[in-house]
Protein backbone atom coordinates (compact mmCIF):
# COMPACT_ATOMS: atom_id res chain seq x y z
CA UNK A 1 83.84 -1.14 -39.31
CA UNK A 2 82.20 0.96 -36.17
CA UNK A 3 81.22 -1.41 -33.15
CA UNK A 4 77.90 0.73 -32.84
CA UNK A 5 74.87 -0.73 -32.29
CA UNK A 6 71.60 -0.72 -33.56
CA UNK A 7 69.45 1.03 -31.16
CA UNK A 8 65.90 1.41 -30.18
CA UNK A 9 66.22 4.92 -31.28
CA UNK A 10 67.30 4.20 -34.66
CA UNK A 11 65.09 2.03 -35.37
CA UNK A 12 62.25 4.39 -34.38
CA UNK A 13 63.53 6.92 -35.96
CA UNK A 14 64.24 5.24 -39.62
CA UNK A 15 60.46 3.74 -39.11
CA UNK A 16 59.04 7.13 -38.99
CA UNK A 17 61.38 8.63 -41.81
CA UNK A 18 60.40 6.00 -44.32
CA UNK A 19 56.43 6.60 -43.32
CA UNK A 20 56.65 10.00 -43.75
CA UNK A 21 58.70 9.56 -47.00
CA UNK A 22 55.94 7.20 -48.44
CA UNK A 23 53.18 9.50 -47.40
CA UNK A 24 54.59 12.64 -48.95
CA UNK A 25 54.42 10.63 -52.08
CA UNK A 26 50.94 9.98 -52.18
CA UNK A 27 49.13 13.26 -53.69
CA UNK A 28 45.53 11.08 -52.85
CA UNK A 29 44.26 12.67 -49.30
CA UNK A 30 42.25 9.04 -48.95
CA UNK A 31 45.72 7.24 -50.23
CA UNK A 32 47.59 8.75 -47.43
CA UNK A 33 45.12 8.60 -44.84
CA UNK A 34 44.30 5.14 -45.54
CA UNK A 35 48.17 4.66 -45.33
CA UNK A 36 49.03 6.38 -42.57
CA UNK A 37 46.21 4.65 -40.55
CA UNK A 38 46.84 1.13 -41.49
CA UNK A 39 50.68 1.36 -41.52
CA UNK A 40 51.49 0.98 -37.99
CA UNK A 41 49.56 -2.32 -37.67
CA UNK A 42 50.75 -3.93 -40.55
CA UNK A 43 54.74 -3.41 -40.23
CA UNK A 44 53.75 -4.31 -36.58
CA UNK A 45 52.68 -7.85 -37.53
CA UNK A 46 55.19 -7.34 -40.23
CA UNK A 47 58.14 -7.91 -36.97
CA UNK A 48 56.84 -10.35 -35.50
CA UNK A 49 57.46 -12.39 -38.93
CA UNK A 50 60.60 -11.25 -39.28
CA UNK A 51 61.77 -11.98 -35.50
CA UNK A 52 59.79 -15.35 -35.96
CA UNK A 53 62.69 -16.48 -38.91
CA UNK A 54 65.18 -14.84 -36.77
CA UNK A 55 66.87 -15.73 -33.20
CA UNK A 56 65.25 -16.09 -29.94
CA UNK A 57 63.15 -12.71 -28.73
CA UNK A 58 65.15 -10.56 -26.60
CA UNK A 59 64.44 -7.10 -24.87
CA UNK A 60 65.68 -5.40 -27.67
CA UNK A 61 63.34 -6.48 -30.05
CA UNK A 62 60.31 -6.07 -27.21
CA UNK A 63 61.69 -2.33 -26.90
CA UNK A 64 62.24 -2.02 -30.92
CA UNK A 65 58.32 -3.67 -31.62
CA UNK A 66 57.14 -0.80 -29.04
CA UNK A 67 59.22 1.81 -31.38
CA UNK A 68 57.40 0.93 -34.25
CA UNK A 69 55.04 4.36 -34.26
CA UNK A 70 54.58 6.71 -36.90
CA UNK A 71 54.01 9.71 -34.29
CA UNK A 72 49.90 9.82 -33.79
CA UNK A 73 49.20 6.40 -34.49
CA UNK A 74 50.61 5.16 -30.45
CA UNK A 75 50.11 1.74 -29.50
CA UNK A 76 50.07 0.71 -26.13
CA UNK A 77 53.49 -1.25 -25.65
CA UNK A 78 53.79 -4.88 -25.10
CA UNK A 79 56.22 -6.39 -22.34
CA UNK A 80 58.39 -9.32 -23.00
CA UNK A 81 56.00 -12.42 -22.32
CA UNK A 82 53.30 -10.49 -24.40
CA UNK A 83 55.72 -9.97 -27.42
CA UNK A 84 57.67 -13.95 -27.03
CA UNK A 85 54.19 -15.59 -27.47
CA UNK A 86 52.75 -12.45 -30.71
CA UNK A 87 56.40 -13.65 -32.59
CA UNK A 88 55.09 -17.57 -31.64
CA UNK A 89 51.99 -17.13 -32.98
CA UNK A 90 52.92 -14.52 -36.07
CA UNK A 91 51.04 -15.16 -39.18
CA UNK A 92 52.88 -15.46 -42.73
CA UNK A 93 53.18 -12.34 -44.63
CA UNK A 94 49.94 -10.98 -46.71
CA UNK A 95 50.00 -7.58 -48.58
CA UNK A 96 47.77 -5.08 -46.30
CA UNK A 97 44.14 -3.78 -47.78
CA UNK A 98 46.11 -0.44 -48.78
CA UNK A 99 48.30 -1.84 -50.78
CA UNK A 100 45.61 -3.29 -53.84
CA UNK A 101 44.11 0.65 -53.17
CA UNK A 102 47.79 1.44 -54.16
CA UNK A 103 47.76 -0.82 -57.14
CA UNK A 104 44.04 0.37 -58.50
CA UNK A 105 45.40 3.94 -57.93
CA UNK A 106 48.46 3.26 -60.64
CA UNK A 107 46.50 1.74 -63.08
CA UNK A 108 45.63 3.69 -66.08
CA UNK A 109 48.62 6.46 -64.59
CA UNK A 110 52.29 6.95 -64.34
CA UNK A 111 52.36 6.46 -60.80
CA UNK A 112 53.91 3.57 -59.18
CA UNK A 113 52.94 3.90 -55.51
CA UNK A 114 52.68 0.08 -55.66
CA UNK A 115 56.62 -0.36 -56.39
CA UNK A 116 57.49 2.13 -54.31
CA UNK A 117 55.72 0.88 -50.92
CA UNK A 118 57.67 -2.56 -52.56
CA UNK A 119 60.68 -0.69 -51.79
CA UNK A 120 59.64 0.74 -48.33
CA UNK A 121 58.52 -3.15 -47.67
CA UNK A 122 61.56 -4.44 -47.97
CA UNK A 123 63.45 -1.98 -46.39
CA UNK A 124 61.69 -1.97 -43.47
CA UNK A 125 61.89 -5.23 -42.97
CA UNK A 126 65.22 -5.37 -42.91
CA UNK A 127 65.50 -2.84 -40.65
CA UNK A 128 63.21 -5.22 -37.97
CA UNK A 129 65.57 -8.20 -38.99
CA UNK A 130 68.61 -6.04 -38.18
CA UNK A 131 67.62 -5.00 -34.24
CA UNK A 132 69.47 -7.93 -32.87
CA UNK A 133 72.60 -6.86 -34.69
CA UNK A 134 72.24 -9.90 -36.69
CA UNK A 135 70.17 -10.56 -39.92
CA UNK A 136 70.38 -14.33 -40.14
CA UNK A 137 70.18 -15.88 -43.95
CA UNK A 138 66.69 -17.44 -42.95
CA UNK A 139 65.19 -13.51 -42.15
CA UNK A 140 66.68 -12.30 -45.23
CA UNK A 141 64.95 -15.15 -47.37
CA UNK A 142 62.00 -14.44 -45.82
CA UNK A 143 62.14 -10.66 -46.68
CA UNK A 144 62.93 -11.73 -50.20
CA UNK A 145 59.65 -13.54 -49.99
CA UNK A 146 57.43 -10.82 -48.82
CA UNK A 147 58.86 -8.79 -51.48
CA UNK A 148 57.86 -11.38 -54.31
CA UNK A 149 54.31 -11.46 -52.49
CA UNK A 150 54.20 -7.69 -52.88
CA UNK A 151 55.48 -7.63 -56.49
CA UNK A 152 53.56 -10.73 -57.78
CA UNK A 153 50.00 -8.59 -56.38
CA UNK A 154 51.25 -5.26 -57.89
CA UNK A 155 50.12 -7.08 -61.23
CA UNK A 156 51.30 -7.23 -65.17
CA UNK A 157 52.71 -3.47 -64.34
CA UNK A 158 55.73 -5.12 -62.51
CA UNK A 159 59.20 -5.87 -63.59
CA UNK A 160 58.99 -9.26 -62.30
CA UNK A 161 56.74 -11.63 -61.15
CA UNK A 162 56.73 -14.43 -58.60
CA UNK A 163 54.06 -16.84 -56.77
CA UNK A 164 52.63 -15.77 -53.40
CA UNK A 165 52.42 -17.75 -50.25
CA UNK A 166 49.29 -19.11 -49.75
CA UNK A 167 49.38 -18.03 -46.10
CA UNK A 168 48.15 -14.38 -44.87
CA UNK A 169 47.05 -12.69 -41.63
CA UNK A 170 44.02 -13.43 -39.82
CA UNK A 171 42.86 -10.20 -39.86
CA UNK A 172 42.47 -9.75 -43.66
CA UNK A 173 43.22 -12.96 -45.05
CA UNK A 174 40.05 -13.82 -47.31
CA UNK A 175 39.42 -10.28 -48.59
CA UNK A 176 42.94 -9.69 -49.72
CA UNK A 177 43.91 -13.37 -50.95
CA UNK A 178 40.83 -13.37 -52.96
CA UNK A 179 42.44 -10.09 -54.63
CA UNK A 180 45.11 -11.67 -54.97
CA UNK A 181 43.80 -14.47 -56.93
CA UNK A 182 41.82 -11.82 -59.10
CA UNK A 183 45.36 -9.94 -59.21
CA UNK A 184 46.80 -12.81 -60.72
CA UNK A 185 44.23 -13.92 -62.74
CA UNK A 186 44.25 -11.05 -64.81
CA UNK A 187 48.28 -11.34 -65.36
CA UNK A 188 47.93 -14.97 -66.53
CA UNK A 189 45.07 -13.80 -68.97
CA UNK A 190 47.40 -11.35 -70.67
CA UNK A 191 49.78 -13.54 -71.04
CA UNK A 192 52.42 -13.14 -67.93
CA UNK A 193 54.66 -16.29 -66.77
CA UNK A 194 55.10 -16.43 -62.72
CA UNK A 195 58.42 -16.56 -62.39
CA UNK A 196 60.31 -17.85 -58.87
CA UNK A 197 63.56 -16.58 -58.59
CA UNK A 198 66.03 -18.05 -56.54
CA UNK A 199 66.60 -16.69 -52.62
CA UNK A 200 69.33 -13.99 -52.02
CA UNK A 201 71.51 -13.33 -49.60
CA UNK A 202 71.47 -9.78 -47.87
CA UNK A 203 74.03 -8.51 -49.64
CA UNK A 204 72.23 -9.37 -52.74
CA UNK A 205 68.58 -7.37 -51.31
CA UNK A 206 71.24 -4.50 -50.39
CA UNK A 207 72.64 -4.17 -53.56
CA UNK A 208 68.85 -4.43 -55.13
CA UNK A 209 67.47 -1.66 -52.78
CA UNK A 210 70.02 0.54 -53.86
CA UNK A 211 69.34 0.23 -57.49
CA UNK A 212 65.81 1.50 -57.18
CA UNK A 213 64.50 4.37 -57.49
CA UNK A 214 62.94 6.78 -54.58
CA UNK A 215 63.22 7.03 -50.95
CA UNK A 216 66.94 7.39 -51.21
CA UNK A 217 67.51 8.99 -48.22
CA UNK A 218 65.69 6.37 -46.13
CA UNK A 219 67.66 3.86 -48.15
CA UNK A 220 70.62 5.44 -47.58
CA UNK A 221 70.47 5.33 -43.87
CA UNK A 222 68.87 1.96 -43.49
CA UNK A 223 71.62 0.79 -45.61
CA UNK A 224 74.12 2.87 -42.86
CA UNK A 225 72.47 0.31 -40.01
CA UNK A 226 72.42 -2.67 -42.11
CA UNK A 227 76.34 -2.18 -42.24
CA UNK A 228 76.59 -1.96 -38.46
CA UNK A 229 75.56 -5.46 -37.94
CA UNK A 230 77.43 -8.78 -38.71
CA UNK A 231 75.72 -10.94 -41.41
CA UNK A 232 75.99 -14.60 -41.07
């Protein structure tokens, strides 16, 4: 296996591929804007989960957080102090306020914009848990759990179901968990079981990713980076 390392520039670079992927899927002008606005932020806040499961904060992952731009959306860039006390303090995953606009948008349609920012999700966050070259078994349970979050608020629509964490971000904590209660509300009232299935390995979220559908190029070279690092 190649030595190479995960750079800042890859990381960057497979950020901004899998946001432009998404966005070219939504045909909605307010989907995509809304998107494209909001996305930055959340897979932002989305790192410093990740790196919070993960080892201790290094300059790779302060020069990786301040790579995390889609192209117009830049935020100013954090030094290493700044970033070691945001990963201290991250919150627990919560779906962002795009996300249920995703999930109204495919009901009643044929879309699934809801699975397939699911996909990008989880993707992405492997991605963040990869920039130390490492993705420990704790970061890849937690990605596992933000993607049961995401699929248990899609609703009924979903494959599979699973319980959310009762935990969210400050910033849109109330609005969205109350969603999600309404979410699952109306999956219990047509008669869906939650169902929590048991943690998996990388490997096992690897082999997952690459058995769903869309953004297979971003997949494919995520996967490429995943491969570079050594899994515990």
């Amino acid at each position: 296996m190649s030595k190479e390392k995960i750079t800042t520039a890859m990381v960057g670079k497979k950020y901004r591929s899998g946001i432009q992927a998404f966005s070219r899927l939504l045909g909605d002008p307010t989907l995509r804007l809304n998107f494209v606005q909001e996305a930055d932020p959340f897979f932002r806040r989305c790192a410093l989960a990740v790196w919070k499961h993960g080892g201790p904060v290094t300059e790779r992952h302060v020069a990786a957080y301040n790579a995390i731009c889609s192209g117009d959306n830049v935020a100013s860039s954090v030094l290493f102090f700044e970033l070691c006390a945001a990963v201290e303090g991250a919150q627990d995953f919560a779906p962002p306020a795009f996300f249920y606009e995703l999930v109204r948008s495919d009901r009643g349609s044929r879309r699934n914009h809801a699975g397939k920012f699911t996909e990008l999700c989880s993707i992405l966050l492997l991605l963040f848990a990869a920039v130390d070259d490492e993705v420990s078994q704790e970061e890849a349970d937690y990605v596992d759990h933000c993607t049961q979050i995401l699929v248990a608020a899609g609703g009924p629509g979903d494959s599979r179901t699973a319980k959310p964490s009762d935990t969210s971000a400050p910033q849109q904590g109330t609005q969205e968990g109350q969603t999600l209660q309404e979410t699952q509300a109306e999956a219990q009232s047509e008669g869906d079981e939650a169902i929590v299935p048991p943690a998996e390995s990388v490997e096992d979220l690897l082999a997952e990713l690459d058995q769903l559908c869309g953004l297979d190029q971003v997949k494919k070279d995520v996967r490429s980076l995943i491969n570079l690092v050594k899994v515990r």
